[in-house]
N, C-alpha and C. Protein backbone atom coordinates (compact mmCIF):
# COMPACT_ATOMS: atom_id res chain seq x y z
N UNK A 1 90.76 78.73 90.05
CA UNK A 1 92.06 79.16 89.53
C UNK A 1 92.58 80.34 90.34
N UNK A 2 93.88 80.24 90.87
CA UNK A 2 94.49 81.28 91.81
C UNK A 2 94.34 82.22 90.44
N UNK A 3 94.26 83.51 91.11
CA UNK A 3 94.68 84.86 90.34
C UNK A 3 94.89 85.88 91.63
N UNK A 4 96.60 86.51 90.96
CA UNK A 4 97.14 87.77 91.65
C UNK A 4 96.99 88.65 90.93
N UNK A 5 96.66 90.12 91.15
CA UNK A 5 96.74 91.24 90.43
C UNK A 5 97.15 92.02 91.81
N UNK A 6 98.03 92.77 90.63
CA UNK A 6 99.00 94.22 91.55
C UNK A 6 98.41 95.60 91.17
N UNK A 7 98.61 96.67 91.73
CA UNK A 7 98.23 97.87 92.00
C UNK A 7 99.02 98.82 92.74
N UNK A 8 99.40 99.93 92.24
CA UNK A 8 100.25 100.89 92.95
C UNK A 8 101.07 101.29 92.81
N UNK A 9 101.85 100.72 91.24
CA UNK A 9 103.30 101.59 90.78
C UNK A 9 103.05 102.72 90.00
N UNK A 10 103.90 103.27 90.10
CA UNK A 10 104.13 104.41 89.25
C UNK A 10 105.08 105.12 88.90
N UNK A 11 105.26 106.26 89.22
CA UNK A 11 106.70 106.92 88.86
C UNK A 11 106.56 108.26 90.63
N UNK A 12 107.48 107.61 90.71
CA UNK A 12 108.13 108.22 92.17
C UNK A 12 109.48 109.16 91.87
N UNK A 13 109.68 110.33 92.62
CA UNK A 13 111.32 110.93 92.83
C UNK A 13 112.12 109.95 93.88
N UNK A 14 112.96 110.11 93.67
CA UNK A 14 113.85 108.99 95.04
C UNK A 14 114.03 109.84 95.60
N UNK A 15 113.63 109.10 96.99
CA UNK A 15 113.39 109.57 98.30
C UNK A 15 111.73 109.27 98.52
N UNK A 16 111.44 109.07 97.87
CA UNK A 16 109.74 108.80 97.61
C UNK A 16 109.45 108.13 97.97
N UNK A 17 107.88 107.43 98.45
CA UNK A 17 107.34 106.05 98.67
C UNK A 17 106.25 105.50 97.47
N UNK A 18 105.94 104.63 97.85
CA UNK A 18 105.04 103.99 96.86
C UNK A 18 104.09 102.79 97.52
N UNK A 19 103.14 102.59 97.65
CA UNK A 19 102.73 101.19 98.17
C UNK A 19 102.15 100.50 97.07
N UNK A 20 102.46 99.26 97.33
CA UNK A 20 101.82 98.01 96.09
C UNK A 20 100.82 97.36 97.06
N UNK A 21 99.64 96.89 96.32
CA UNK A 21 98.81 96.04 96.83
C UNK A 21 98.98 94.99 95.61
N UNK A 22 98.37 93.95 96.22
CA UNK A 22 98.36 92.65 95.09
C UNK A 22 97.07 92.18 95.64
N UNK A 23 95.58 91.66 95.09
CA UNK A 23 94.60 90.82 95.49
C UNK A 23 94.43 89.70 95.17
N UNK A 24 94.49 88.78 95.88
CA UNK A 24 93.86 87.07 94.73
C UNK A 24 92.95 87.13 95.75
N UNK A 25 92.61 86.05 94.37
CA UNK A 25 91.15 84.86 94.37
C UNK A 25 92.11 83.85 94.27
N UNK A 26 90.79 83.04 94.64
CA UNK A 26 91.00 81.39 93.62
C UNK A 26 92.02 79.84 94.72
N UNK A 27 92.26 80.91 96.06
CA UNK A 27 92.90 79.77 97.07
C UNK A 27 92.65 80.86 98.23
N UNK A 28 92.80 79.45 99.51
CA UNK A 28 92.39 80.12 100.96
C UNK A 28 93.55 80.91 101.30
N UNK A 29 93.58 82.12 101.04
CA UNK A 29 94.35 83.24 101.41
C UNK A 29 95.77 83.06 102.60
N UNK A 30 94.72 82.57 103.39
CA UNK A 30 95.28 82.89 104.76
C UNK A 30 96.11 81.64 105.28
N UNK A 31 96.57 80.75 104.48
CA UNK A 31 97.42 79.46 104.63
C UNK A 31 98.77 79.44 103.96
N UNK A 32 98.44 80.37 103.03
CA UNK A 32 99.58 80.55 101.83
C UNK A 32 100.71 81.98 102.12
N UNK A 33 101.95 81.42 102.36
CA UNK A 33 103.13 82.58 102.02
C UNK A 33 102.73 83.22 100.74
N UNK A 34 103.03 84.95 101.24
CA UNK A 34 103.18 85.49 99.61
C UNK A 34 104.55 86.26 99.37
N UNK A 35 104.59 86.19 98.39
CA UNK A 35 105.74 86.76 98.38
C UNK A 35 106.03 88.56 96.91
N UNK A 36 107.09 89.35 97.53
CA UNK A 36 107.03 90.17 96.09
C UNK A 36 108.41 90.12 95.31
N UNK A 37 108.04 89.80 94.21
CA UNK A 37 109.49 90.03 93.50
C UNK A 37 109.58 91.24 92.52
N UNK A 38 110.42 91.39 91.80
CA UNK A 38 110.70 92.36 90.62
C UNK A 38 111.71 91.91 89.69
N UNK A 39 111.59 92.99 88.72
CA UNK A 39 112.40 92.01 88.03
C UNK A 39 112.58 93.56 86.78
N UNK A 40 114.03 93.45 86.44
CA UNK A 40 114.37 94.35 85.33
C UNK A 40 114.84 93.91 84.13
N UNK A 41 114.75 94.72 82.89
CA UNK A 41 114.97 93.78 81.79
C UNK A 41 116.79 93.75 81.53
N UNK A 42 116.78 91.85 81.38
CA UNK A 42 117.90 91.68 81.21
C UNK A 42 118.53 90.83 82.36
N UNK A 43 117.38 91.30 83.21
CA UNK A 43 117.79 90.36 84.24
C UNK A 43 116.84 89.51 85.02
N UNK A 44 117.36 88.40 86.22
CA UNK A 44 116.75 86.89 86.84
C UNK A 44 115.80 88.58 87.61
N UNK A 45 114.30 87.75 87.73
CA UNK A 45 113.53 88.03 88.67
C UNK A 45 113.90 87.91 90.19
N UNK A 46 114.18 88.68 91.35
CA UNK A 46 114.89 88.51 92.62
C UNK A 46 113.44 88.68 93.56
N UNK A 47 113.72 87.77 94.37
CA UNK A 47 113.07 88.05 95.47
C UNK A 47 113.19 88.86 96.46
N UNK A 48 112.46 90.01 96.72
CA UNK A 48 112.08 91.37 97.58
C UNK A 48 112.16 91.05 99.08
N UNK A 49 110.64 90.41 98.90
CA UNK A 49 110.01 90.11 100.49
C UNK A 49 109.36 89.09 100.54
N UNK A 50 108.99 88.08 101.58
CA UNK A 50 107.92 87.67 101.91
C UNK A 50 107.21 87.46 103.00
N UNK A 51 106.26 86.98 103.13
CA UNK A 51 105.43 87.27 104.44
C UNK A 51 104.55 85.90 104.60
N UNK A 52 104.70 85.64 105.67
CA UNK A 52 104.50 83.78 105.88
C UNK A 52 103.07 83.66 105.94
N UNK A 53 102.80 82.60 106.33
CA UNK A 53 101.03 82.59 106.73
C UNK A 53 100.69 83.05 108.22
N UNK A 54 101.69 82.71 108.94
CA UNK A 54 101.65 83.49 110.66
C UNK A 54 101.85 84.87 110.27
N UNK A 55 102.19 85.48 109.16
CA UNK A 55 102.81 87.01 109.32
C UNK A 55 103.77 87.41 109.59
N UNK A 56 104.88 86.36 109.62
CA UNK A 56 106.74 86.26 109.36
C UNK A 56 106.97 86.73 108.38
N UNK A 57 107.78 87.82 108.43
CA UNK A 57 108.41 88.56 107.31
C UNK A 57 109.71 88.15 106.97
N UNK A 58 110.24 88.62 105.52
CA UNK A 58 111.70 88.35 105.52
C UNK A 58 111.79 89.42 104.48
N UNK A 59 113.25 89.84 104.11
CA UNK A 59 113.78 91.18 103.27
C UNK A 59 115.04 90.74 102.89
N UNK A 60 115.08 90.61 101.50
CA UNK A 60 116.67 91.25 100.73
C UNK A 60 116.66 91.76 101.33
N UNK A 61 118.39 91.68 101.60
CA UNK A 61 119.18 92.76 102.19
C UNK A 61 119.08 94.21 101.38
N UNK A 62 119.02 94.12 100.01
CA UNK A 62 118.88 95.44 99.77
C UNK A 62 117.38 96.69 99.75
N UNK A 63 116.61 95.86 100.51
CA UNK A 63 115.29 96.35 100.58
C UNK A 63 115.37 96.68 101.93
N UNK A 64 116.26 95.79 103.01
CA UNK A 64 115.95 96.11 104.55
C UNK A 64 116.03 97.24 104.98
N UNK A 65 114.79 97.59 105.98
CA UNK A 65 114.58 98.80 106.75
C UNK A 65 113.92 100.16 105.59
N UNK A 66 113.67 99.48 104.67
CA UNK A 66 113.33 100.36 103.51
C UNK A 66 111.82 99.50 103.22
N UNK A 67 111.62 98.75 102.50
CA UNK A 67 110.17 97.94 102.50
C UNK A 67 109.62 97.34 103.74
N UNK A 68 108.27 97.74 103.94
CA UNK A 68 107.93 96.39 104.67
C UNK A 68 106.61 96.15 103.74
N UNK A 69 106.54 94.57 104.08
CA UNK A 69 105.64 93.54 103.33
C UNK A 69 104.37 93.30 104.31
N UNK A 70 103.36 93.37 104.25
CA UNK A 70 101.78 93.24 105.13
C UNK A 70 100.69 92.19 104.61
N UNK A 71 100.30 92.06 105.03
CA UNK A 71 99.02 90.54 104.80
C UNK A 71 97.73 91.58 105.75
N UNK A 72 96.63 91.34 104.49
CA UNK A 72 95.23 91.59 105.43
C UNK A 72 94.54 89.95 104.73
N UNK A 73 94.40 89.29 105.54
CA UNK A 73 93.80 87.83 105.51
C UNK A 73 91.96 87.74 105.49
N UNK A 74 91.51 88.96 105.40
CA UNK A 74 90.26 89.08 105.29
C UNK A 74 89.50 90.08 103.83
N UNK A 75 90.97 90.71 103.51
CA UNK A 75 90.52 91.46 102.09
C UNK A 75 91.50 90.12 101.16
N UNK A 76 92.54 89.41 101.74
CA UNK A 76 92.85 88.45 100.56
C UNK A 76 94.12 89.24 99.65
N UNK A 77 94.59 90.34 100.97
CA UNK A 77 95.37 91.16 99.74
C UNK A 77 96.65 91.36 100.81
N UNK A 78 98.21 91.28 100.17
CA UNK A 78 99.02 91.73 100.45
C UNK A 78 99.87 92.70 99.75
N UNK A 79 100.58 93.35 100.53
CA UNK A 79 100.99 94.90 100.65
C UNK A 79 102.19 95.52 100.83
N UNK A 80 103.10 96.03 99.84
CA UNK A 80 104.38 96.15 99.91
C UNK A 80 104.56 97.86 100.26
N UNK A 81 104.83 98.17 101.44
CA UNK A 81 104.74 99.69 101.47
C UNK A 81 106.15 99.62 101.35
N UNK A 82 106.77 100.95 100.42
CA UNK A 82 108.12 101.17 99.76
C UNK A 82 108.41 102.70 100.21
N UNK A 83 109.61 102.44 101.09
CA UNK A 83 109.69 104.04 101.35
C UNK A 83 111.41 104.35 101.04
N UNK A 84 111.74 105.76 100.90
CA UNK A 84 113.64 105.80 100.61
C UNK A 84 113.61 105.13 99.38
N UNK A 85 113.05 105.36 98.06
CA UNK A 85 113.05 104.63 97.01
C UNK A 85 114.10 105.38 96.22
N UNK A 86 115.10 104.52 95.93
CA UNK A 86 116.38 104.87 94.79
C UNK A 86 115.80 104.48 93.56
N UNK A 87 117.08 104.74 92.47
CA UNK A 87 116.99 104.32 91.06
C UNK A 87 116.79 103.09 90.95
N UNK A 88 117.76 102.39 91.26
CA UNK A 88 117.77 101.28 91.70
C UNK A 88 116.96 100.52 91.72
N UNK A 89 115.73 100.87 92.61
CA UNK A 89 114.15 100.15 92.98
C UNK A 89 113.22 99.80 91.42
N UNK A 90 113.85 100.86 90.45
CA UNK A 90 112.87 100.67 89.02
C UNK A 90 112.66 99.29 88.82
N UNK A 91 111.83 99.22 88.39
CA UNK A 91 111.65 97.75 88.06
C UNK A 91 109.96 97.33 88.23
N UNK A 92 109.96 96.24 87.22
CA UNK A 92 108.27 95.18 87.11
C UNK A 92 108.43 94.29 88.59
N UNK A 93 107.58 95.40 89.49
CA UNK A 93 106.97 94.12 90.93
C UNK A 93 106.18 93.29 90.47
N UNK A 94 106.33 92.15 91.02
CA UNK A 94 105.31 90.95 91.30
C UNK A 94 104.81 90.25 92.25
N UNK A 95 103.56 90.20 92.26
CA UNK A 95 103.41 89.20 93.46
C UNK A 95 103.47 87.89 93.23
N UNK A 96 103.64 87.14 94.48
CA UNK A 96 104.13 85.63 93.72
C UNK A 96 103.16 84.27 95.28
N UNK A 97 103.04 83.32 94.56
CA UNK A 97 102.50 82.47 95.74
C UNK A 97 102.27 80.97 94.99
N UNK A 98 103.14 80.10 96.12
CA UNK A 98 103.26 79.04 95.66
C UNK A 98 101.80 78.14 96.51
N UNK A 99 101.09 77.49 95.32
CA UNK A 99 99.90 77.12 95.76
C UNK A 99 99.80 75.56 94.43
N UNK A 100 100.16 74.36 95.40
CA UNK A 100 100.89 73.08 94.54
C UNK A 100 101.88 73.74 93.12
N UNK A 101 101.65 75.05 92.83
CA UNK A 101 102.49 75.00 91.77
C UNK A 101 102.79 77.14 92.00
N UNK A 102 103.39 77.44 91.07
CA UNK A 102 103.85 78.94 91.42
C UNK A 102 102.90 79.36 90.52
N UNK A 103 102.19 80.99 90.82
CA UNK A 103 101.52 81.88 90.57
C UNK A 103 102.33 83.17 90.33
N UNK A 104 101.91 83.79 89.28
CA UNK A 104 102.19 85.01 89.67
C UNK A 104 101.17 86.25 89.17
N UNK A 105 101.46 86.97 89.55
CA UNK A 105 100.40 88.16 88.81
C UNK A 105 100.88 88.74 87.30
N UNK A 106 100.31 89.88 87.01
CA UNK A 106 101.21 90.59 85.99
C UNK A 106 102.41 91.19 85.79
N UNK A 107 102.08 92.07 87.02
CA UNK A 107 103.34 93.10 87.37
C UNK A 107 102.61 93.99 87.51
N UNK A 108 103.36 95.09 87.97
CA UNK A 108 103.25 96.76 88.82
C UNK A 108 104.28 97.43 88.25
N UNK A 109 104.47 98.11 87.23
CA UNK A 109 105.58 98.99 87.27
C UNK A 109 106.24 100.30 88.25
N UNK A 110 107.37 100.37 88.74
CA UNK A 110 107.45 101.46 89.48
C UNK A 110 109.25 101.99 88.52
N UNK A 111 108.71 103.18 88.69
CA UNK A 111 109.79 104.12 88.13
C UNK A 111 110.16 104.84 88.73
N UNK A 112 111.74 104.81 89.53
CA UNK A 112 111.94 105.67 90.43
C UNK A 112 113.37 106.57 89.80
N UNK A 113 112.51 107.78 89.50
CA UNK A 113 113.42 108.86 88.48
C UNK A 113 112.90 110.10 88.96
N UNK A 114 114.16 111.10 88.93
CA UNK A 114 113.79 112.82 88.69
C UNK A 114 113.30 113.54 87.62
């Protein structure tokens, strides 16, 4: 059974960084896109980033030049380093990975407030 778990939110000042890790088990790591989403209440879960199985990245526009997304294919864990974090950014991260069917983890909360 795939399992994602996240790690690394918290409560940041904006202007702040934050990094998320996410680890699975349960599928061959290193074949599978992952991806991070978030999601605030009230609203559709959006997609962040993702990061291919070659290590092709992609970014919302409103994350670009501000997140980047990382793959270590030997710890099984990918990695959202978050830097220039606004209000905005608050929100339940997720990691996500489609493996015959969609996965996701729990969530990561990050709170980005003064």
């Amino acid at each position: 059974q795939v399992r994602l778990v996240e790690s690394g939110g918290g409560l940041v000042q904006p202007g702040g960084s934050l990094r998320l890790s996410c680890a699975a088990s349960g599928l061959n790591f290193r074949l599978f896109a992952m991806d991070w989403y978030r999601q605030t209440p009230g609203k559709e879960r959006e997609l962040v980033a993702t990061i291919t199985s070659g290590g092709l990245s992609n970014y919302a526009d409103f994350v670009k030049g501000r997140f980047t997304i990382s793959r270590d294919n030997v710890r099984n864990t990918v990695r959202l380093q978050m830097e220039s974090l606004k209000a905005d950014d608050t929100a339940v991260y997720y990691c996500h990975v489609r493996e015959r069917r969609d996965f996701w983890g729990r969530g990561t909360q990050v709170t980005v407030s003064s």
